[in-house]
N, C-alpha and C. Protein backbone atom coordinates (compact mmCIF):
# COMPACT_ATOMS: atom_id res chain seq x y z
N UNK A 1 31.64 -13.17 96.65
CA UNK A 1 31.46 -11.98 95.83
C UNK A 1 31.36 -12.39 94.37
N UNK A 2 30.15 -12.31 94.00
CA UNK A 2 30.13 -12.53 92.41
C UNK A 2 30.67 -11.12 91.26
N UNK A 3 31.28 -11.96 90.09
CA UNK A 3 31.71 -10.93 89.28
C UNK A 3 30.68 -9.91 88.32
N UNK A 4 30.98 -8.42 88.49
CA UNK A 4 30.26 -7.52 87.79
C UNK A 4 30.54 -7.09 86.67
N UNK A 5 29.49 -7.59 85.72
CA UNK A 5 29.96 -7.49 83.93
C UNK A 5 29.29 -6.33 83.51
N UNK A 6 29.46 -5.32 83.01
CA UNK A 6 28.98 -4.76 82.36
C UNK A 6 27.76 -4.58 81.28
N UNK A 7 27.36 -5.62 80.78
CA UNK A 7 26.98 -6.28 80.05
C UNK A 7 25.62 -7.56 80.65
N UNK A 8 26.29 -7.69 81.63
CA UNK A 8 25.69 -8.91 81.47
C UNK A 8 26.27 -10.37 81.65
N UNK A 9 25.88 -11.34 82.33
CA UNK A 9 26.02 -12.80 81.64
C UNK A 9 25.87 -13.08 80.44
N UNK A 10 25.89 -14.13 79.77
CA UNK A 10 25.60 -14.64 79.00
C UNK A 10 24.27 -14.74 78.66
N UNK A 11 23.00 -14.29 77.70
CA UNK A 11 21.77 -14.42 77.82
C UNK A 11 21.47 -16.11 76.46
N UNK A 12 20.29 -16.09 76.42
CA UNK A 12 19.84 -16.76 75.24
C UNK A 12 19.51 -15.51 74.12
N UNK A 13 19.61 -15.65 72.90
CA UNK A 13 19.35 -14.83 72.22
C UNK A 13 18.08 -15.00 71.48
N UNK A 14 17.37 -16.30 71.22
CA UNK A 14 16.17 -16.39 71.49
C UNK A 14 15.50 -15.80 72.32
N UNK A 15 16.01 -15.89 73.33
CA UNK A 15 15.13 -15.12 74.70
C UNK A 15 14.88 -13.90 74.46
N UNK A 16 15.54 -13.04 74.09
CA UNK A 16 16.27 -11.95 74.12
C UNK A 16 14.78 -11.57 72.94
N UNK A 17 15.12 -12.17 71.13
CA UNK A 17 14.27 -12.23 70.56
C UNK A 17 12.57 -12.21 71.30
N UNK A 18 12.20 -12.98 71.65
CA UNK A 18 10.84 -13.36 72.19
C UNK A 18 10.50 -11.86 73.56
N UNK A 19 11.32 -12.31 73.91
CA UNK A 19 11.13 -10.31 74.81
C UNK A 19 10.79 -9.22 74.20
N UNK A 20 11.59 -8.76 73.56
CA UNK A 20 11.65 -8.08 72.28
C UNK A 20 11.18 -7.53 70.66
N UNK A 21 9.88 -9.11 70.76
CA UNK A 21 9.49 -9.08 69.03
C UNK A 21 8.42 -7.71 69.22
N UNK A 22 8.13 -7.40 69.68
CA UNK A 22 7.38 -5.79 69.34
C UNK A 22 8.21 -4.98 68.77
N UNK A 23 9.53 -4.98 69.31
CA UNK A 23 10.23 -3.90 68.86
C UNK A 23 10.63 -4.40 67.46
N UNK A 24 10.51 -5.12 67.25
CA UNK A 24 11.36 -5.71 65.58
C UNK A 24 10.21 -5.21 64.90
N UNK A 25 9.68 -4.51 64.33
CA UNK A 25 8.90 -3.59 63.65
C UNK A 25 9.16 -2.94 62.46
N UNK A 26 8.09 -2.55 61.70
CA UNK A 26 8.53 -1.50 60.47
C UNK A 26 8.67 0.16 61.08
N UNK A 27 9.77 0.67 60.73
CA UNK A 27 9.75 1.13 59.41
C UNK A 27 11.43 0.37 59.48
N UNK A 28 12.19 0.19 60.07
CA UNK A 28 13.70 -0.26 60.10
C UNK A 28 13.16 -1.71 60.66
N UNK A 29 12.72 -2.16 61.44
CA UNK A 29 12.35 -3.26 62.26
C UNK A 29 13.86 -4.36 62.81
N UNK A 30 14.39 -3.42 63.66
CA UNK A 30 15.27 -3.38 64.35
C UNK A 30 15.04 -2.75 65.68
N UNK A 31 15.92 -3.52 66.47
CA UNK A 31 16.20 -3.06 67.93
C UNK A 31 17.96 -3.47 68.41
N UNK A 32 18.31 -2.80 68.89
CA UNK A 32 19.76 -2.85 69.92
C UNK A 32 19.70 -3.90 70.89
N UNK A 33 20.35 -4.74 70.70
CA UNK A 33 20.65 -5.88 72.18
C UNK A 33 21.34 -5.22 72.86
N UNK A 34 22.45 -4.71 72.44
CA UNK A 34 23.55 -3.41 73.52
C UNK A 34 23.35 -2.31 73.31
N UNK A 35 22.63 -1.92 73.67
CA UNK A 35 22.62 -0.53 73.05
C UNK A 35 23.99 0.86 73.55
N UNK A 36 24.70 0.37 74.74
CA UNK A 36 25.76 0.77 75.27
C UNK A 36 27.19 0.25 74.74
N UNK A 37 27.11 -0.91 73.67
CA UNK A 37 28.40 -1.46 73.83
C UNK A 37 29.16 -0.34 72.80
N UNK A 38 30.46 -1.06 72.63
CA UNK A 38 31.39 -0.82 71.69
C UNK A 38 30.87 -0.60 70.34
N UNK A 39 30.02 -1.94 69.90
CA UNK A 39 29.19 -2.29 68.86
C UNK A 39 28.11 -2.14 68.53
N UNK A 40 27.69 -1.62 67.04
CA UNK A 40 26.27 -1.66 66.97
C UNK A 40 25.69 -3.16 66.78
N UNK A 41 25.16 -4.12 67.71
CA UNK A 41 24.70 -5.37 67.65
C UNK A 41 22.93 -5.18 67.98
N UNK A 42 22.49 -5.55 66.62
CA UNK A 42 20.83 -4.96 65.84
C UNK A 42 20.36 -6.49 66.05
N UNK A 43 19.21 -6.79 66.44
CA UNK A 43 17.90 -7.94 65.79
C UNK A 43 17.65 -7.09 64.97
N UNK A 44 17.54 -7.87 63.58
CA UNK A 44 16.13 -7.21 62.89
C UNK A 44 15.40 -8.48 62.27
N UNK A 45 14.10 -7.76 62.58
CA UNK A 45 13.11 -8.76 61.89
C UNK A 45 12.33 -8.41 60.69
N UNK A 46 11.34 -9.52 60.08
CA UNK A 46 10.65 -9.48 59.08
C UNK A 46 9.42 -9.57 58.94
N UNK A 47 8.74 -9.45 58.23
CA UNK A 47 8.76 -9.00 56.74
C UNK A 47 8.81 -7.61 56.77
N UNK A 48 9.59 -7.05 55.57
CA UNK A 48 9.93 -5.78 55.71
C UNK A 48 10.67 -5.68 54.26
N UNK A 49 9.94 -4.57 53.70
CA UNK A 49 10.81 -3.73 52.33
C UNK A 49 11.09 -2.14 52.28
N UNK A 50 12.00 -2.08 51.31
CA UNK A 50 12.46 -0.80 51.09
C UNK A 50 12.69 -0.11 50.06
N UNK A 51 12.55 1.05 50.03
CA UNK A 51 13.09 1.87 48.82
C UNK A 51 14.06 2.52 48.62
N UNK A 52 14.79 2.60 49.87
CA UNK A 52 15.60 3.39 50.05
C UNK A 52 17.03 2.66 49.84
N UNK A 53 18.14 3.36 49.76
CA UNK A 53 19.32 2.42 49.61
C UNK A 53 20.33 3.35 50.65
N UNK A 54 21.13 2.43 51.15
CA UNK A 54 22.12 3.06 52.34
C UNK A 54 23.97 2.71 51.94
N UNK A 55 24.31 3.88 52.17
CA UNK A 55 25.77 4.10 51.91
C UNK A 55 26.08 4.11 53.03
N UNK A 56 26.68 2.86 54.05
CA UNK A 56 27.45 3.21 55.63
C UNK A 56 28.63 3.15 55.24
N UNK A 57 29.22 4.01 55.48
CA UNK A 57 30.69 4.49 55.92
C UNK A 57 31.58 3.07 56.50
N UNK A 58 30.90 2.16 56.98
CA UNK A 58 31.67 1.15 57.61
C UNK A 58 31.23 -0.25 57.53
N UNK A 59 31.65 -1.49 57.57
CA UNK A 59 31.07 -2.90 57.23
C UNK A 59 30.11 -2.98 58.08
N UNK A 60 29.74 -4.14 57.66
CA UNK A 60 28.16 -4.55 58.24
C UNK A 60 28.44 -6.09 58.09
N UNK A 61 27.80 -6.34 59.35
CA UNK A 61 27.99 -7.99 59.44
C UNK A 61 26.29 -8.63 59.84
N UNK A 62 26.11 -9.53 58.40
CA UNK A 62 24.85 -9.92 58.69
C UNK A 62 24.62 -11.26 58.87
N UNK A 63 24.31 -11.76 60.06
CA UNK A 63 23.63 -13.21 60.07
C UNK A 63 22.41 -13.82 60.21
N UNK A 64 22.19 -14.22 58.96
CA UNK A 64 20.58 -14.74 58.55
C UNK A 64 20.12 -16.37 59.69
N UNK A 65 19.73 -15.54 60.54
CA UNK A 65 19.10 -16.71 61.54
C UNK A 65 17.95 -17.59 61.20
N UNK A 66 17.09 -16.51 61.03
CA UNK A 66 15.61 -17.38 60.43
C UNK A 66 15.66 -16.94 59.08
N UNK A 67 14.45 -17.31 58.02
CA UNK A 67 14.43 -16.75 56.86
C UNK A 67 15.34 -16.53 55.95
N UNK A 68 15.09 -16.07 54.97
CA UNK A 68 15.83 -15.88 53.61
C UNK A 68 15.12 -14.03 53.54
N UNK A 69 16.62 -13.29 53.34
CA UNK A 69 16.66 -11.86 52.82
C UNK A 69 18.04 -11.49 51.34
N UNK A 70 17.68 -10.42 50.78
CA UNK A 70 18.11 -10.08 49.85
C UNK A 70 18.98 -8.79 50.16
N UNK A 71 19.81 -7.90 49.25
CA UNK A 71 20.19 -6.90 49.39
C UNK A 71 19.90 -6.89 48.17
N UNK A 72 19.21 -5.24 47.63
CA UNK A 72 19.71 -4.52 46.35
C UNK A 72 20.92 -3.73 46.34
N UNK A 73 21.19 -3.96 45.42
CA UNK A 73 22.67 -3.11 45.52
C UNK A 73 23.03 -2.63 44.81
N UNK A 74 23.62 -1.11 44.34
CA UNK A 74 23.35 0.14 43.27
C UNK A 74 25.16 -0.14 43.32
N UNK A 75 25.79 -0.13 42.23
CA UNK A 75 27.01 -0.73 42.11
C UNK A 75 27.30 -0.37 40.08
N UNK A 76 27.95 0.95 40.06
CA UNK A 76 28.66 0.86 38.72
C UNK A 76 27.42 1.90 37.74
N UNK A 77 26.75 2.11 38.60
CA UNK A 77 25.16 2.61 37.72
C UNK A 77 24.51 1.44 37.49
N UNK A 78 24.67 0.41 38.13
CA UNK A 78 22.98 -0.55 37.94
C UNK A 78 22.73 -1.08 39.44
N UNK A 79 21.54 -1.93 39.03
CA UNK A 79 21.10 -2.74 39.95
C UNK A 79 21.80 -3.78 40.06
N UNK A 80 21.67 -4.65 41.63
CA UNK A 80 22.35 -5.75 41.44
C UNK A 80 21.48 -6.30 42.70
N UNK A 81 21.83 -7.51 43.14
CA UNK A 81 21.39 -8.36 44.05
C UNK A 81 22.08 -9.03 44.66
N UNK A 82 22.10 -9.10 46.14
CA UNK A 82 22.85 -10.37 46.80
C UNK A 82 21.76 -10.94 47.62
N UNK A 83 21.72 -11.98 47.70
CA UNK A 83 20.40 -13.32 48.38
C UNK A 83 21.68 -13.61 49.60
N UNK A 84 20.81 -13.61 50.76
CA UNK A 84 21.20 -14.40 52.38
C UNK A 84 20.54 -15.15 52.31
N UNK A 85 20.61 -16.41 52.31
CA UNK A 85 19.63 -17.53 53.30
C UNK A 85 20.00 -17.66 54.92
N UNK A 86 18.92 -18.33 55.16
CA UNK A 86 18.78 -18.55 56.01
C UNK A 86 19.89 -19.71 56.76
N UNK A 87 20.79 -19.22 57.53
CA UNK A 87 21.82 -19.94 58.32
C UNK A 87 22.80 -19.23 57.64
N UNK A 88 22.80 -18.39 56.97
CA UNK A 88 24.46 -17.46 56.18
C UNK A 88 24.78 -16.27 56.99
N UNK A 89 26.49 -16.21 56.61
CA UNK A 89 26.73 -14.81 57.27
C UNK A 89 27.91 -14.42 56.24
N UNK A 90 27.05 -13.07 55.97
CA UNK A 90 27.64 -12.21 54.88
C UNK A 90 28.32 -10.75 55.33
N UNK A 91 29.40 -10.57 54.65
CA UNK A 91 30.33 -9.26 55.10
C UNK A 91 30.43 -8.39 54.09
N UNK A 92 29.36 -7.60 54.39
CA UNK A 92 29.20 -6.49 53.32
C UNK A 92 30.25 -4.76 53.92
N UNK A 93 31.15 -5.13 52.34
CA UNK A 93 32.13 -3.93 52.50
C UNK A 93 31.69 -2.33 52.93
N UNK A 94 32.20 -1.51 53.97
CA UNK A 94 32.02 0.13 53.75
C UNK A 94 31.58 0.62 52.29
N UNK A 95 30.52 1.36 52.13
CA UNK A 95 30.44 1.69 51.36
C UNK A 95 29.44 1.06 50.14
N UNK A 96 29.06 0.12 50.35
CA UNK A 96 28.52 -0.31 49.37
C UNK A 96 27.07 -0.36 49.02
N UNK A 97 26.44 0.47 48.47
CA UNK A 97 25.08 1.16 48.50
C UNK A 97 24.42 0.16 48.58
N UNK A 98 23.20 -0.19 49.44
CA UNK A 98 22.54 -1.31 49.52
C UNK A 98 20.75 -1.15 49.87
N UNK A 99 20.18 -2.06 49.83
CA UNK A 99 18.55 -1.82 50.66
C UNK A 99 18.55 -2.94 50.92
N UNK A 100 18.50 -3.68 51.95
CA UNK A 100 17.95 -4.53 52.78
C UNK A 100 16.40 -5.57 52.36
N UNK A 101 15.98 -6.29 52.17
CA UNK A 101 14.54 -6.40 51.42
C UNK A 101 14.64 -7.83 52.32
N UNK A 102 13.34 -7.97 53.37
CA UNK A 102 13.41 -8.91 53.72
C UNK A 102 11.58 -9.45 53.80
N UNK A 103 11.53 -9.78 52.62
CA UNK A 103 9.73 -9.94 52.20
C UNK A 103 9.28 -11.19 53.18
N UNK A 104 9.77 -11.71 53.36
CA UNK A 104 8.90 -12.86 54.69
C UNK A 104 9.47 -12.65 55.63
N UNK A 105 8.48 -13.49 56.73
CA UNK A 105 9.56 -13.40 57.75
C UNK A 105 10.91 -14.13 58.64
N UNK A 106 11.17 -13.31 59.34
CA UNK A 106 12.48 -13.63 59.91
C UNK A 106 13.45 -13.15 60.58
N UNK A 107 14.68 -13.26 61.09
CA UNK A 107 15.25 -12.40 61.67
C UNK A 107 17.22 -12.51 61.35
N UNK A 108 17.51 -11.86 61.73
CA UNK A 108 18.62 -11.59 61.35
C UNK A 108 19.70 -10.80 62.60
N UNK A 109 20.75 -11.29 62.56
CA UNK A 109 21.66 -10.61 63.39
C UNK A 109 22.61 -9.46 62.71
N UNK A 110 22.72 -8.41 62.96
CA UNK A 110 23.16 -6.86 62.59
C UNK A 110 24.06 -6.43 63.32
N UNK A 111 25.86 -6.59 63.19
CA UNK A 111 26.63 -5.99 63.94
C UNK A 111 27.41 -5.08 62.90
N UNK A 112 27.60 -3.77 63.49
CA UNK A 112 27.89 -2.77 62.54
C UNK A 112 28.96 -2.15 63.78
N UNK A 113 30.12 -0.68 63.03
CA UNK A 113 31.03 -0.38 64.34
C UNK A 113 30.35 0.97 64.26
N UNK A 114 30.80 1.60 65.14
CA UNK A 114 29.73 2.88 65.21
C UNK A 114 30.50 3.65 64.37
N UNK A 115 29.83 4.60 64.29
CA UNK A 115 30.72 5.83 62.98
C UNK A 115 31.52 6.57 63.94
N UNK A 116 32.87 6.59 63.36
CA UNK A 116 33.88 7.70 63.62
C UNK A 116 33.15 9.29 62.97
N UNK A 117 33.31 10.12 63.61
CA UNK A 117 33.06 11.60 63.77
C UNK A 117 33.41 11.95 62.08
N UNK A 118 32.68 12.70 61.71
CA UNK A 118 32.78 13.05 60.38
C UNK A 118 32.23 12.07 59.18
N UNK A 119 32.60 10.72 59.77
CA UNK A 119 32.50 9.32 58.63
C UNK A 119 30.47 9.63 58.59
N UNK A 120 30.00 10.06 57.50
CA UNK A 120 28.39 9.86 57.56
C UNK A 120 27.89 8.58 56.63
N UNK A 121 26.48 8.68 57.37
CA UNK A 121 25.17 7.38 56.53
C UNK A 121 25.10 8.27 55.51
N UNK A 122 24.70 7.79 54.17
CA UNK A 122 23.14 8.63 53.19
C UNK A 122 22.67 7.65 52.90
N UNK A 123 21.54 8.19 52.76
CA UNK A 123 20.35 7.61 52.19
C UNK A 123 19.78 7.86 51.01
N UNK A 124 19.56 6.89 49.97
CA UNK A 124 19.17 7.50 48.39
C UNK A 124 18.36 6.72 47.93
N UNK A 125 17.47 7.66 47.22
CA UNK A 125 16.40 6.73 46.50
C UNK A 125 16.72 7.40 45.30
N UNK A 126 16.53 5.91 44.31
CA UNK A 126 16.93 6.24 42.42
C UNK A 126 15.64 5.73 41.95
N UNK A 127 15.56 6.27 40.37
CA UNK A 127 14.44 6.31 40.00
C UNK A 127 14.71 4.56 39.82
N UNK A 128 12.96 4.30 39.79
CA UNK A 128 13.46 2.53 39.16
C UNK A 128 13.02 2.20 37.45
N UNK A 129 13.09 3.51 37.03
CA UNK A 129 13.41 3.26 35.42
C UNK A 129 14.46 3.57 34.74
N UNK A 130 14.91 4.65 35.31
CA UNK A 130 16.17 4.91 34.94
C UNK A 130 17.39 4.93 35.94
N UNK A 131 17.11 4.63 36.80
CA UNK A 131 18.19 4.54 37.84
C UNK A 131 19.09 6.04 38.59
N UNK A 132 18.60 6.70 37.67
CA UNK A 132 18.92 8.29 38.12
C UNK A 132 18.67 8.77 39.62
N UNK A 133 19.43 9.27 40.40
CA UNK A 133 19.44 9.48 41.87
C UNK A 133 18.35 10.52 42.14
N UNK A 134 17.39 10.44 42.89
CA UNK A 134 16.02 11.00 42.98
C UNK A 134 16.33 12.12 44.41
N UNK A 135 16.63 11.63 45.27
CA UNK A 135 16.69 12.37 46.24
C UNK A 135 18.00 11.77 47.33
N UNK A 136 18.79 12.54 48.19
CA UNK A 136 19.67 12.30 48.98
C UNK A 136 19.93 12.82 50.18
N UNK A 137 19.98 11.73 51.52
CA UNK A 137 20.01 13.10 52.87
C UNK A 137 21.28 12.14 53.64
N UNK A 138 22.33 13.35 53.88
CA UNK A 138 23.57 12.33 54.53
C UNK A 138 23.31 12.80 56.47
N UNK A 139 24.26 12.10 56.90
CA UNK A 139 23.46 12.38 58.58
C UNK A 139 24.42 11.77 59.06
N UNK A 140 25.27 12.17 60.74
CA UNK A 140 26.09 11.61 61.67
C UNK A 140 25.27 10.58 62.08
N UNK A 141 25.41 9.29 62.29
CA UNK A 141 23.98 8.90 62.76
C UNK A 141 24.47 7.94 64.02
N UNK A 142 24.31 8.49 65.32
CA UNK A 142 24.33 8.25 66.45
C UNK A 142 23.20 6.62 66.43
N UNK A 143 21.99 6.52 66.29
CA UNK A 143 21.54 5.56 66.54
C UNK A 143 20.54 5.04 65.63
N UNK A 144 21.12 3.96 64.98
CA UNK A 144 20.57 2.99 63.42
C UNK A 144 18.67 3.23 63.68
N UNK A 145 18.26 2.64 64.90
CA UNK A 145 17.24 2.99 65.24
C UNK A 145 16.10 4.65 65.17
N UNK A 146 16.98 5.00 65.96
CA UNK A 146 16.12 6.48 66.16
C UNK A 146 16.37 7.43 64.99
N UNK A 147 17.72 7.28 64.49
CA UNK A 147 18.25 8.20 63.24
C UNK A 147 17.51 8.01 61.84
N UNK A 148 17.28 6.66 61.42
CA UNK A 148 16.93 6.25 59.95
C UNK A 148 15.78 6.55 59.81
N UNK A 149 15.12 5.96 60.85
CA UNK A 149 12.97 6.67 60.19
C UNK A 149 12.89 8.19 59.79
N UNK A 150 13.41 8.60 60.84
CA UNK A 150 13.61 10.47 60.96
C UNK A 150 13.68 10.50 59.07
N UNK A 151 14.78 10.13 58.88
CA UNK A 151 15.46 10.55 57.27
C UNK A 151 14.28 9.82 56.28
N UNK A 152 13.82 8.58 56.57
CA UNK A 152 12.44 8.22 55.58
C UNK A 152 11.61 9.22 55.57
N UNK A 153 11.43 9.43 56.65
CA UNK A 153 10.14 10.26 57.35
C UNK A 153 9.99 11.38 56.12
N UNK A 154 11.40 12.30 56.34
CA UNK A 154 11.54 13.69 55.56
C UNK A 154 11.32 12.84 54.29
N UNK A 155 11.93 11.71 53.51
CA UNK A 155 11.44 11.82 52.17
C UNK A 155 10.27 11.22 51.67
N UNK A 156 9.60 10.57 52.47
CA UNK A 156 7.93 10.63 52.21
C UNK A 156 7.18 11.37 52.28
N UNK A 157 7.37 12.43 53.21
CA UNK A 157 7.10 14.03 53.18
C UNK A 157 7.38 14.69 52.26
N UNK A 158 8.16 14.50 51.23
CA UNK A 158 8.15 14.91 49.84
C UNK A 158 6.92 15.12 48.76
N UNK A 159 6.81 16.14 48.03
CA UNK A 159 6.19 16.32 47.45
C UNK A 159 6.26 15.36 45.82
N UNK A 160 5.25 15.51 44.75
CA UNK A 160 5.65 14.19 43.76
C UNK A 160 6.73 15.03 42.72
N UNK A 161 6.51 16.15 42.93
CA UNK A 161 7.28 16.97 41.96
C UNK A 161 9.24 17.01 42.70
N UNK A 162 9.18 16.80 43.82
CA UNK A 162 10.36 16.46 45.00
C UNK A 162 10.95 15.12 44.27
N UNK A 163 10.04 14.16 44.23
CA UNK A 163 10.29 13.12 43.91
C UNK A 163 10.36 12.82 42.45
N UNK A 164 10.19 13.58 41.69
CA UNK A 164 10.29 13.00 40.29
C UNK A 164 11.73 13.24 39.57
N UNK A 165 12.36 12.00 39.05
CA UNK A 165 13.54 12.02 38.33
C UNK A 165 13.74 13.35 37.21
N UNK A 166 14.94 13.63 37.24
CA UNK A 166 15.30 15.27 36.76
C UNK A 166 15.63 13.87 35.10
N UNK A 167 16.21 12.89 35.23
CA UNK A 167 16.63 12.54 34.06
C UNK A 167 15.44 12.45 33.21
N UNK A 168 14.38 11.64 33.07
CA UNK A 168 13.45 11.03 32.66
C UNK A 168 11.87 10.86 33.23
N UNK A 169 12.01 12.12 34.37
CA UNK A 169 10.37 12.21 34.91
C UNK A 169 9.53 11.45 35.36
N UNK A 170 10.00 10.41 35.59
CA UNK A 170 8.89 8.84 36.60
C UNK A 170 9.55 9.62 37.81
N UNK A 171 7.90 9.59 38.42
CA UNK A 171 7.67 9.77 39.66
C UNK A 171 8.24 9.22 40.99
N UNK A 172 8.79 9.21 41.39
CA UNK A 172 9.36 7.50 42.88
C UNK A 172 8.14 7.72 43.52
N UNK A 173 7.58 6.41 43.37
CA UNK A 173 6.37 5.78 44.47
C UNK A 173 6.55 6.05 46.26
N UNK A 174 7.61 6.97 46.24
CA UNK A 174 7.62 6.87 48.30
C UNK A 174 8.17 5.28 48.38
N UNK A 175 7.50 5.17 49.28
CA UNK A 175 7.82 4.32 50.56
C UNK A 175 6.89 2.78 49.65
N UNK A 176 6.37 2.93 48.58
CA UNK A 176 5.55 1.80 48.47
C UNK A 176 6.37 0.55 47.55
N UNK A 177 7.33 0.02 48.14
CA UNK A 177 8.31 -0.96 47.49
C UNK A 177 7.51 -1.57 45.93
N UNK A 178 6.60 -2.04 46.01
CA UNK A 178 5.87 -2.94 45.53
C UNK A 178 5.74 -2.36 44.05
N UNK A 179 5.00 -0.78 44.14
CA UNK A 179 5.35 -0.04 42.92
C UNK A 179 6.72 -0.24 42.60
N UNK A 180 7.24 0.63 43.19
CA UNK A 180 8.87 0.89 42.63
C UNK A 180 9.83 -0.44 42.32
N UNK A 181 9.45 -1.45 42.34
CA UNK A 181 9.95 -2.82 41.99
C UNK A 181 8.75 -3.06 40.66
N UNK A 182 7.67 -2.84 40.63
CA UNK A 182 6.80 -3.25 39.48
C UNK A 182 7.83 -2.25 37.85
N UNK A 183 7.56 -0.93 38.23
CA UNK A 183 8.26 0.43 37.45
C UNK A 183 9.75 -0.24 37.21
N UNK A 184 10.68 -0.80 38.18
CA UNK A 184 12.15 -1.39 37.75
C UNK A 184 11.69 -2.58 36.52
N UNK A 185 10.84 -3.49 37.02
CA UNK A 185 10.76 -4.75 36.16
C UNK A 185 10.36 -4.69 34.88
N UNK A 186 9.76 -3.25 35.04
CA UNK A 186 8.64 -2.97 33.22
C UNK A 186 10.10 -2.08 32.80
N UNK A 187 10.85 -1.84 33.51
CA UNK A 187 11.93 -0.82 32.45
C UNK A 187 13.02 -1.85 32.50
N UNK A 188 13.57 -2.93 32.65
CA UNK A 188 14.32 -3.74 32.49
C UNK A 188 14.54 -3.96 31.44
């Protein structure tokens, strides 16, 4: 009688990867290895940017397998930065407003705990000249996957007048990183 795991044996996680690289995709480019466990345990792959910045309620554990990724990080009223290379594993505190920016490619391991009832995600985009908070949508968010596009979705569906800073009137570019990093660097 062999033993019944829940889970599984032991897999390769390469393997696992190479099965899987369709799903590592934009707009999150993430997928669930468990999608049943205890844990939220994410692939995500690359290349992939963002505009958006995320407040989770709970730590996040990231290990940079392949590639080199960044976090922006909105901390005190400014910008800031933390760099992963490739072979690091970083423990980013509850709470700490972040965007993910992973411009080449690569992949990364994503274990997060699921949200306790009440504890919510938001999601915020600030202007990138003045840093002024542009738009905000908070959400129970059952699944990192299916939950987060939904919430891009609604704010690219925004209108430019939706999107324009109440402080100082620059527009937020949406979803197009590339602007909204050009607009941060000329107001620096």
């Amino acid at each position: 009688m062999s033993l019944q795991l829940q889970y599984g044996r032991p897999q390769s996680l390469m393997g696992w990867v190479e099965t899987n690289r369709a799903r590592l995709k934009p707009p999150v480019c993430n997928a669930a290895i468990y999608p049943d466990g205890d844990y939220i345990i994410n692939m995500v792959g690359g290349p992939n940017t963002r505009t958006d910045f995320h407040d989770n309620p709970t730590e996040e554990i990231f290990y940079q397998i392949q590639g080199n990724c960044h976090l922006n990080i909105w901390d005190r009223d400014r910008f800031d930065r933390i760099d992963i290379r490739e072979g690091e594993l970083f423990l980013l505190p509850a709470h700490v407003i972040h965007s993910p920016q992973r411009p080449e490619p690569g992949l990364c391991l994503l274990i997060e705990k699921p949200r306790p009832q009440g504890a919510l995600d938001s999601l915020q985009w600030y202007c990138p000249r003045c840093a002024g908070l542009v738009w905000r949508a908070s959400k129970q968010l059952e699944s990192l996957v299916d939950d987060l596009p939904k919430v891009y979705e609604m704010f690219y569906a925004t209108t430019d007048e939706e999107r324009t800073c109440k402080q100082c009137g620059t527009v937020h570019p949406g979803r197009d990183y590339a602007a909204w990093q050009a607009l941060r660097q000329a107001s620096a």
